[in-house]
Protein backbone atom coordinates (compact mmCIF):
# COMPACT_ATOMS: atom_id res chain seq x y z
CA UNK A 1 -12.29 -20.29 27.79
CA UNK A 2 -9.98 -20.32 24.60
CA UNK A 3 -11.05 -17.11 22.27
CA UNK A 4 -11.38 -19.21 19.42
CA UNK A 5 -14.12 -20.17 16.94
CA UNK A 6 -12.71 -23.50 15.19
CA UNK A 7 -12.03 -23.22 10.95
CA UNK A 8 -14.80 -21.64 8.82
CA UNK A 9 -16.80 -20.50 11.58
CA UNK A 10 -18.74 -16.78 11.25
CA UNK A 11 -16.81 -14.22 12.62
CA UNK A 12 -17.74 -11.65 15.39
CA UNK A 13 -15.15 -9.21 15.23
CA UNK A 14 -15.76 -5.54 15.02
CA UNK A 15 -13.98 -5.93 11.32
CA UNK A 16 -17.10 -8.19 10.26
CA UNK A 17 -17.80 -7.60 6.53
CA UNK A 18 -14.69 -6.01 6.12
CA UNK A 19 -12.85 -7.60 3.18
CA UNK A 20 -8.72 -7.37 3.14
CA UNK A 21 -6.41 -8.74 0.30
CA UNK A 22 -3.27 -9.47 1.80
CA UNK A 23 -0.89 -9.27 -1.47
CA UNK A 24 2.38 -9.02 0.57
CA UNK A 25 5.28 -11.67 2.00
CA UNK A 26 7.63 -12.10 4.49
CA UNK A 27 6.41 -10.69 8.01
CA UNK A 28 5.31 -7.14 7.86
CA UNK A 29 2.41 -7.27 5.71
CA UNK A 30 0.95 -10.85 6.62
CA UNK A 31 1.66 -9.60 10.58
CA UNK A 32 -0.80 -6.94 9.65
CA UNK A 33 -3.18 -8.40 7.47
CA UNK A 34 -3.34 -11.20 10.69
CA UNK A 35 -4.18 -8.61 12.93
CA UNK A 36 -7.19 -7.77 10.75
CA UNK A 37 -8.54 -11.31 10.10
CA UNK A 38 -8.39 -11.83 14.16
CA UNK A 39 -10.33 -8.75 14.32
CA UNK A 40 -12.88 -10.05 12.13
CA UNK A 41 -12.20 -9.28 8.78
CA UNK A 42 -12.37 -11.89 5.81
CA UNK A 43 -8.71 -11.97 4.67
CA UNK A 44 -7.63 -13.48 1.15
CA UNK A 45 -4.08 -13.90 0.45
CA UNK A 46 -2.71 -13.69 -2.85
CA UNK A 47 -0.06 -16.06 -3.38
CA UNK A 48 2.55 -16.32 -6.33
CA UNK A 49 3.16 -19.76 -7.77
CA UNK A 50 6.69 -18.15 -7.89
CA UNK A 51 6.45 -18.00 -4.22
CA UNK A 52 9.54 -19.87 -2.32
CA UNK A 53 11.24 -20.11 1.15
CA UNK A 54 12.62 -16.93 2.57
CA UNK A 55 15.55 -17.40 5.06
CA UNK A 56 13.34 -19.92 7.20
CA UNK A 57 10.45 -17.56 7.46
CA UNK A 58 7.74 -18.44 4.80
CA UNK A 59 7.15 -22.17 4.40
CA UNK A 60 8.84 -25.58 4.88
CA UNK A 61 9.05 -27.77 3.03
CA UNK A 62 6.66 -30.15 2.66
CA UNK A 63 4.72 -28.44 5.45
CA UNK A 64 4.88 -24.70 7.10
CA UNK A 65 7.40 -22.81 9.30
CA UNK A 66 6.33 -21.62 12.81
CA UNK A 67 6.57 -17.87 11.55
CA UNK A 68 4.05 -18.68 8.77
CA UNK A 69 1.98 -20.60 11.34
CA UNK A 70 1.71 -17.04 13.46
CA UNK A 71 0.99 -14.74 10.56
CA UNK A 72 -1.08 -15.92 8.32
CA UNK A 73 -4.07 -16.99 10.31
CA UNK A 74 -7.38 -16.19 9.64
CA UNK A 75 -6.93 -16.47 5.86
CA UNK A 76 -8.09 -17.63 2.97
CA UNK A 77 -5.20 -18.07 0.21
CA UNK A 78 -5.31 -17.71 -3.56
CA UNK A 79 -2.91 -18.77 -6.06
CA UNK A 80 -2.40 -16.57 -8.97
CA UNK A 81 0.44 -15.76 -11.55
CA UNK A 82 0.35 -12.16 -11.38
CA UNK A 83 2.60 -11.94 -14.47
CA UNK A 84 -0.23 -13.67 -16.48
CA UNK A 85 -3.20 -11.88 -18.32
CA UNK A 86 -5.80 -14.07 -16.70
CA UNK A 87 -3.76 -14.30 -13.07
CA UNK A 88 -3.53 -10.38 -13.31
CA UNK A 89 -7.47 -9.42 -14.07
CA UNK A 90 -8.62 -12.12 -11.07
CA UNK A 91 -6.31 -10.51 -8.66
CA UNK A 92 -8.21 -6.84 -9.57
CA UNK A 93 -11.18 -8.48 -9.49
CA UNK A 94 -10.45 -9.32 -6.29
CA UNK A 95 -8.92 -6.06 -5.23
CA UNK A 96 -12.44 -4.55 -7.04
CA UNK A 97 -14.57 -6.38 -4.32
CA UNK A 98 -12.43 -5.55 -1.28
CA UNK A 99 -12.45 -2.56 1.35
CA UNK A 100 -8.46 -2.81 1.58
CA UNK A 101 -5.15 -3.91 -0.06
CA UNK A 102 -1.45 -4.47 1.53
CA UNK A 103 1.38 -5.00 -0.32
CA UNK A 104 4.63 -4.54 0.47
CA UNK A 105 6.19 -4.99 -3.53
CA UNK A 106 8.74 -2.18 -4.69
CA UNK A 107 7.10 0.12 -6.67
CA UNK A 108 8.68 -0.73 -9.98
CA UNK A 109 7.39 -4.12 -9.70
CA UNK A 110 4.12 -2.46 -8.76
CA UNK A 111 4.19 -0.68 -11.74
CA UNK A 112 5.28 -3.08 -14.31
CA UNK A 113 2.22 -4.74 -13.04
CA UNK A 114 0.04 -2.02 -13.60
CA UNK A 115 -0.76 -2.52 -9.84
CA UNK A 116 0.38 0.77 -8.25
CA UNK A 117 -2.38 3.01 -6.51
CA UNK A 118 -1.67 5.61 -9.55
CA UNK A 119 -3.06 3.17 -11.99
CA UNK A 120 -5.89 1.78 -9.54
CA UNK A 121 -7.20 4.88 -8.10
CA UNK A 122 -10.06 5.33 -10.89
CA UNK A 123 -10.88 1.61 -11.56
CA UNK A 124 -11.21 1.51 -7.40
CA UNK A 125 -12.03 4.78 -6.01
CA UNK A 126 -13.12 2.84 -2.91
CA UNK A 127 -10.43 0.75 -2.18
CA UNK A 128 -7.78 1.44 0.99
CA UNK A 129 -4.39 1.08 -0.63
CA UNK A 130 -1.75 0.24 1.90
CA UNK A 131 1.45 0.65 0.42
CA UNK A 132 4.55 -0.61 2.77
CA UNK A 133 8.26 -0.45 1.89
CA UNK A 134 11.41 0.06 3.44
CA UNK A 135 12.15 4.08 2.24
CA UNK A 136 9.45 6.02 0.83
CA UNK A 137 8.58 5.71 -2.45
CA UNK A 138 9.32 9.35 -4.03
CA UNK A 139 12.53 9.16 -2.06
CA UNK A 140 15.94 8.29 -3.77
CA UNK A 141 16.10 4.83 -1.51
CA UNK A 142 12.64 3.48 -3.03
CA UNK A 143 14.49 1.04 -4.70
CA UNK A 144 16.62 -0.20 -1.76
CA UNK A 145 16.03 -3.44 -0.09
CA UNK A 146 15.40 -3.41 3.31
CA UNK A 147 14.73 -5.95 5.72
CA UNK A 148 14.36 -5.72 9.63
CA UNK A 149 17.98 -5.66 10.35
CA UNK A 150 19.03 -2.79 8.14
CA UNK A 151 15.86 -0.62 9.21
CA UNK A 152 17.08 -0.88 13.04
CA UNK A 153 20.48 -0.02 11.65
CA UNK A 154 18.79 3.49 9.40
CA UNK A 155 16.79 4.50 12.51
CA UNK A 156 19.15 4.32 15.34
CA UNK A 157 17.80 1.05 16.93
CA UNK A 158 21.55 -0.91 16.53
CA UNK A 159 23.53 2.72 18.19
CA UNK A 160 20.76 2.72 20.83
CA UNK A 161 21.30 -0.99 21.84
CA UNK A 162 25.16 -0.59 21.84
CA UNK A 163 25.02 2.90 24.31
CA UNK A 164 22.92 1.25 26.82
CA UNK A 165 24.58 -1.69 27.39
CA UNK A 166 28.28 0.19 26.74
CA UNK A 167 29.25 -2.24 24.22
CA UNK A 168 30.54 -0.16 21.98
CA UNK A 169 30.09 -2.31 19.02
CA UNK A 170 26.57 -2.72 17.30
CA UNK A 171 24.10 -4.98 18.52
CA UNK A 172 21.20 -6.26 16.47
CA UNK A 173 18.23 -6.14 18.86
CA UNK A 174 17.37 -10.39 18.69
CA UNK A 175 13.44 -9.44 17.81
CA UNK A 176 12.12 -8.66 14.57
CA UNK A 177 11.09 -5.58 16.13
CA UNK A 178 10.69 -3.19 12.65
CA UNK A 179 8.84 -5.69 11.24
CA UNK A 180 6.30 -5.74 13.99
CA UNK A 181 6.07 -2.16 14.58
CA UNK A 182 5.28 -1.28 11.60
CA UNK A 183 2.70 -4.11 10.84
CA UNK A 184 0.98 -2.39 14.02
CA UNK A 185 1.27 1.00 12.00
CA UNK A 186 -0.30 -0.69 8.92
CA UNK A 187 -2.93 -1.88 10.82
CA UNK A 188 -4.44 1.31 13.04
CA UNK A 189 -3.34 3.54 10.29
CA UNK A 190 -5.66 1.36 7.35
CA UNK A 191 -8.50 0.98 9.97
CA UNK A 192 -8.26 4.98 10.48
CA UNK A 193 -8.24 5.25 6.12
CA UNK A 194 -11.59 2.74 6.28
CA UNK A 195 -13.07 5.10 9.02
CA UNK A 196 -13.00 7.63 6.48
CA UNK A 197 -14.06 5.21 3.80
CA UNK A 198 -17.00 4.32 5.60
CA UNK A 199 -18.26 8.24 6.00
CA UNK A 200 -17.28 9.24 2.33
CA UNK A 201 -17.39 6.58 -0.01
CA UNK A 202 -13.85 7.39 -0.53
CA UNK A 203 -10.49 4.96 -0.23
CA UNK A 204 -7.00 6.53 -0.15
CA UNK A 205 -3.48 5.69 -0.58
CA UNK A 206 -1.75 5.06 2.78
CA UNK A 207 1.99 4.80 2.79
CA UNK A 208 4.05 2.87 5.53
CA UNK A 209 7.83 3.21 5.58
CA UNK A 210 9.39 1.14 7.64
CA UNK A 211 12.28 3.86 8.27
CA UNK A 212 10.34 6.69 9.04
CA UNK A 213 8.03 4.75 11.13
CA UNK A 214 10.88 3.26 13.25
CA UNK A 215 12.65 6.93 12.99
CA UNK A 216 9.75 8.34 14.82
CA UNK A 217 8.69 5.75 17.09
CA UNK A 218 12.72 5.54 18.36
CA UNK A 219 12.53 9.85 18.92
CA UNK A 220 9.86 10.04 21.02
CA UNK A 221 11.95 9.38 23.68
CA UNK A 222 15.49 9.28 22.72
CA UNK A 223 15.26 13.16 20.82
CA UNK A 224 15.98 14.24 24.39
CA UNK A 225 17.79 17.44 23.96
CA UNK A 226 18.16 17.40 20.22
CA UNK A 227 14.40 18.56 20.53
CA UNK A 228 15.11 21.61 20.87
CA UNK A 229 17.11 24.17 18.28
CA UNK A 230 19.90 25.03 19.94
CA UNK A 231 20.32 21.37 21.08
CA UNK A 232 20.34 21.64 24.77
CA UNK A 233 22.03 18.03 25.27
CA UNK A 234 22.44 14.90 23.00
CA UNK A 235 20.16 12.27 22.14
CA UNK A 236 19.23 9.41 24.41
CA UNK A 237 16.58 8.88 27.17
CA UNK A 238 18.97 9.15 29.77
CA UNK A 239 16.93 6.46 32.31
CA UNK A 240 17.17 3.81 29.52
CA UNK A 241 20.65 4.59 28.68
CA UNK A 242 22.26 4.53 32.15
CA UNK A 243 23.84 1.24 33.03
CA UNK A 244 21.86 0.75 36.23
CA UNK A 245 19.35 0.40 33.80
CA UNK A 246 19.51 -3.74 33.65
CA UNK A 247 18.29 -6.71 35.71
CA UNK A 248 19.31 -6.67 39.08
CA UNK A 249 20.76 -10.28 41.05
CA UNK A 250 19.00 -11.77 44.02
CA UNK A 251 19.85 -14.51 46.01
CA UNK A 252 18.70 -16.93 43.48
CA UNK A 253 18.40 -15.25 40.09
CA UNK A 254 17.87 -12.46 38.12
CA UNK A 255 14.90 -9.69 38.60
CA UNK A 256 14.21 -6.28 37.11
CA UNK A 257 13.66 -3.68 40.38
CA UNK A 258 12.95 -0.37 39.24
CA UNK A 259 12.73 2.16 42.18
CA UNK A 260 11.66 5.26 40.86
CA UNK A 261 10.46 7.74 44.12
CA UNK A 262 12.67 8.32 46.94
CA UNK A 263 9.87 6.15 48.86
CA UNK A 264 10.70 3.25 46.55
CA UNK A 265 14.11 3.63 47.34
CA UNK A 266 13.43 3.68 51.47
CA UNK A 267 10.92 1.01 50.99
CA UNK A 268 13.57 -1.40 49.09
CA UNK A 269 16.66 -0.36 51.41
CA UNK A 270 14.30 -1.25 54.79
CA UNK A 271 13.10 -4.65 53.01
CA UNK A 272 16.97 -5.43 52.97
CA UNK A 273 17.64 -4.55 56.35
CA UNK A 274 19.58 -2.05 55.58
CA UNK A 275 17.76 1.46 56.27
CA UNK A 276 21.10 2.86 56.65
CA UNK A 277 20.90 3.83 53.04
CA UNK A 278 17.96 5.13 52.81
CA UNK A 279 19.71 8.86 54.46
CA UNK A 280 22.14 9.07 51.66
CA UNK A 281 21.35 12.66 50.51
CA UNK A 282 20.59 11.36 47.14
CA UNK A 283 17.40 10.66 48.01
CA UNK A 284 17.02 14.73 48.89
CA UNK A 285 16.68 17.00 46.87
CA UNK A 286 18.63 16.22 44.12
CA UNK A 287 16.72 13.00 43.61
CA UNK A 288 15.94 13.24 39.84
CA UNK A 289 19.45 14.10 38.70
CA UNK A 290 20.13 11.16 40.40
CA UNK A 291 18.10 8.96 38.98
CA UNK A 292 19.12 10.58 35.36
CA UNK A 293 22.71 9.96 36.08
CA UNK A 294 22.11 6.61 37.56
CA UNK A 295 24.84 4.84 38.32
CA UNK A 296 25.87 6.16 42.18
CA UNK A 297 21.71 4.76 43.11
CA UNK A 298 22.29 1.48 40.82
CA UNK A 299 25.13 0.46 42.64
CA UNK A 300 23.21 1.14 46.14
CA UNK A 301 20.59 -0.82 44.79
CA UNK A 302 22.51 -3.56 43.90
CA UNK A 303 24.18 -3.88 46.99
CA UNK A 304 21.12 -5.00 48.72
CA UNK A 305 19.01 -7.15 46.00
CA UNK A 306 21.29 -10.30 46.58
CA UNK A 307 19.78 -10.33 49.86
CA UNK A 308 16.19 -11.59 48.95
CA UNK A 309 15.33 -14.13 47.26
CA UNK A 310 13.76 -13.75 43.97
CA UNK A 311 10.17 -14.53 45.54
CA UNK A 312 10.93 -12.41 48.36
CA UNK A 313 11.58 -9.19 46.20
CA UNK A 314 8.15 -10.07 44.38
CA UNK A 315 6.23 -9.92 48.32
CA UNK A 316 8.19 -6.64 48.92
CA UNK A 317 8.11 -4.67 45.81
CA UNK A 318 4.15 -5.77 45.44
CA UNK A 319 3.69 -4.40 48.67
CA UNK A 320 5.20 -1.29 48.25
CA UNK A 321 4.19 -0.56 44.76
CA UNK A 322 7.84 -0.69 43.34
CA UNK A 323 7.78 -1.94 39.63
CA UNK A 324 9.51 -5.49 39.80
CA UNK A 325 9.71 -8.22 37.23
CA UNK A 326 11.22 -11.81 37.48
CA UNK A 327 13.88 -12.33 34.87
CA UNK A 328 12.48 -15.69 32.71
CA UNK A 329 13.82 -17.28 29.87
CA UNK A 330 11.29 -17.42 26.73
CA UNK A 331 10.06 -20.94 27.32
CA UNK A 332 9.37 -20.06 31.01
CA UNK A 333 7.84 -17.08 29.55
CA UNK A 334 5.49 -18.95 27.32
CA UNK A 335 4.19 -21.73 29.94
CA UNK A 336 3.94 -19.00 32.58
CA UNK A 337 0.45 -19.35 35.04
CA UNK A 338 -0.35 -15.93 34.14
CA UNK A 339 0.23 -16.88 29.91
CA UNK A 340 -1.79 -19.94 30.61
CA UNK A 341 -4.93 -18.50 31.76
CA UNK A 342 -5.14 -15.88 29.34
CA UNK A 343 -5.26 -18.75 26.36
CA UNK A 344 -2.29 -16.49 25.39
CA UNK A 345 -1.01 -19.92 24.14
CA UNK A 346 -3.49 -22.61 23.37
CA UNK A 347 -3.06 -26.26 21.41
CA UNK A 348 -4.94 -26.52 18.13
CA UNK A 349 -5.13 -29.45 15.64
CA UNK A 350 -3.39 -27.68 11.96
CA UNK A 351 -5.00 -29.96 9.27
CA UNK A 352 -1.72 -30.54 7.64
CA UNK A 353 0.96 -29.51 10.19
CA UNK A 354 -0.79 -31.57 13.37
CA UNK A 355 -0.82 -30.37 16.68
CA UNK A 356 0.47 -27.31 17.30
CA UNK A 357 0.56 -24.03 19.63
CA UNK A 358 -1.86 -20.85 18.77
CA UNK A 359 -0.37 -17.63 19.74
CA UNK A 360 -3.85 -15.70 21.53
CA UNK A 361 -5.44 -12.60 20.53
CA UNK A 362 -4.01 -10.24 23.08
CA UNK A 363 -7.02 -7.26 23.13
CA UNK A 364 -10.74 -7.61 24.44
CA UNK A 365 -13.63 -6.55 22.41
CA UNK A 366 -17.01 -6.87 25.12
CA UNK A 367 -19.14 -7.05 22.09
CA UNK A 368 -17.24 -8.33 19.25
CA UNK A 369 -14.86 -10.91 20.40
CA UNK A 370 -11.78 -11.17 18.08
CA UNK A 371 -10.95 -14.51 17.37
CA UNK A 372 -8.69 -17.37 15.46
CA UNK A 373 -11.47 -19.19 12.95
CA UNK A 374 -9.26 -19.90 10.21
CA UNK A 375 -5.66 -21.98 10.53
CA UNK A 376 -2.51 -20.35 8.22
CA UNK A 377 -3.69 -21.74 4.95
CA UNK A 378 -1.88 -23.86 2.34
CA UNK A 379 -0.92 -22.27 -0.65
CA UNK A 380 -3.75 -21.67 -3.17
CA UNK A 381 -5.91 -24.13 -1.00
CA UNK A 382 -8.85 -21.50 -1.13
CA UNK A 383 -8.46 -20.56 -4.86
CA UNK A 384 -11.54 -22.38 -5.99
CA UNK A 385 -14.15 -21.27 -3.37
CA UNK A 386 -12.72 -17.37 -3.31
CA UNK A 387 -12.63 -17.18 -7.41
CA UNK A 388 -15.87 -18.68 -7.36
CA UNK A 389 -17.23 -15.89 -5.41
CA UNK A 390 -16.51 -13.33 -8.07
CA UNK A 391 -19.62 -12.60 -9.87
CA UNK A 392 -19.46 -14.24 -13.51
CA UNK A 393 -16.48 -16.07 -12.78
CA UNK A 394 -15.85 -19.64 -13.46
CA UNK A 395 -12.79 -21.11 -11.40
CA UNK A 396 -9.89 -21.66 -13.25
């Protein structure tokens, strides 16, 4: 069954009771601030009547763009002018009755607001204050704009992309992939901050950059021999760099076939009728330099994999435990079997945008199901009933 609740319903999430104020635009922040409402939290989004289309990501006009259809779910939106007295003191108000705030505003806006963590700390001592940006803020780049694109290019993503395919011009990877990473960061790293809330009474600023988060998460692997002072080799995870490192052709298509073990490599070579191979000394002793350099064992490999079928690779590699992966394009990827019965795409009925496709909540909870209650919002549609919630306070 679907892991949805329908609009308005209760939620079950292990984030139950949790409140969030999602007072950020674009992708990173509303990614993040999604993740939370799916998990149970009550999210309210504060909106700008200033607000406008962003490059085809935000809203259409008259209706919504897919992007803001996929992060902005399980929200409830407010429209305020922040730049107004009034707009101002109902957005801390707001920020006064909730567990957690992202924004993703420079600083000096921040500031000129009198919305920064510094001048919320003592009015709030409570409140988790996630701050994301492109640079950190006490750097000389605070200022900078930064968008996906120009984070892959500051951390190494666009060099990475043009070594391992030997391109040898720059290639932007075709995923928002800073974004998203760093929405995940926001997300275990504010949960973390409202662990400690939770024990001490106590909120905190967290900062996210998106640089230094993409910095690290690209080193982990790709440091390689720079870890070490004297550098014993350059950077670059040598498996992922190596041009045998790519989808491999079968008979009818395109397949990833990743031996790894010198069994893997027998197995594969005997599936293709050609055990011949599998005594070329590579596979001795000096087995993992080959596989580090590469390309002598890619091009064995792909002398043999147009000589199976696609399906037929699938039968051999799952029987010999060799990591194998068809090749599909995205909209085979989406209606795939497996896709389909985890409700990992499911038809919903928007009440403004129609019928349209719900991207599933892809981790389990056995006792507090995550799920989609709430459609991406209009703007300000919620204003009323949120503002209304605010002890004392009359809607505007």
């Amino acid at each position: 069954m679907p892991r949805t609740q329908g609009p308005g319903r209760t939620a079950t999430g292990p984030l139950a009771g949790v409140r969030v104020i999602d007072m950020s635009t674009v992708v990173m922040g509303p990614y993040a601030a999604q993740i939370l409402g799916d998990l149970g939290a009550d999210v309210v989004k504060i909106e700008s009547p200033r607000d406008v289309v962003h490059a085809g990501t935000m809203r259409r006009s008259p209706g919504m763009t897919s992007l803001h259809l996929n992060v902005n779910r399980n929200k409830r939106s407010v429209r305020l002018d922040l730049k107004d007295d009034t707009g101002r003191e109902r957005a801390l108000e707001l920020i006064g009755a909730a567990d957690i705030l992202i924004t993703n505003m420079r600083i000096g806006a921040l500031r000129r607001l009198g919305m920064d963590h510094e001048s919320l700390r003592e009015r709030f001592p409570r409140l988790v204050y996630a701050h994301a940006q492109g640079f950190r803020p006490d750097s000389d780049r605070a200022e900078l704009a930064a968008y996906d694109e120009t984070i892959q290019a500051a951390s190494g993503m666009i060099d990475m992309a043009a070594r391992a395919g030997d391109l040898g011009e720059p290639v932007v990877l075709p995923t928002i992939l800073a974004d998203k990473v760093s929405a995940l960061t926001i997300a275990y790293s504010v949960l973390a901050a409202l662990v400690h809330q939770r024990a001490t009474g106590q909120g905190q600023l967290v900062e996210i950059p998106m640089a230094d988060t993409m910095i690290a998460f690209n080193l982990v692997e790709h440091l390689q021999g720079r870890t070490f002072e004297p550098a014993l080799g350059p950077t670059g995870y040598a498996p992922a760099m190596n041009r045998g490192h790519r989808a491999r052709p079968t008979r009818d298509g395109l397949a990833m076939i990743i031996p790894y073990t010198p069994q893997n490599f027998r197995d594969l070579f005997a599936a293709a009728g050609r055990p011949d191979l599998a005594e070329d000394p590579r596979l001795g002793g000096a087995f993992v330099d080959a596989v580090q350099d590469g390309a002598a064992l890619s091009e064995l490999v792909e002398s043999v994999t147009p000589l199976l079928t696609t399906a037929e690779w699938a039968e051999v590699c799952a029987k010999h435990s060799i990591p194998f992966g068809p090749v599909l394009r995205l909209e085979e990827a989406a209606e795939d079997p497996y896709v389909r019965e985890g409700h990992l795409l499911d038809l919903a009925e928007h009440p403004t945008e129609g019928p349209y496709r719900v991207i599933g909540i892809p981790m389990r909870f056995s006792a507090t199901p995550a799920s989609v209650r709430r459609h991406a919002p209009r703007p300000g549609q919620d204003t009323e009933d949120v503002l209304a919630e605010l002890p004392g306070t009359r809607p505007a």
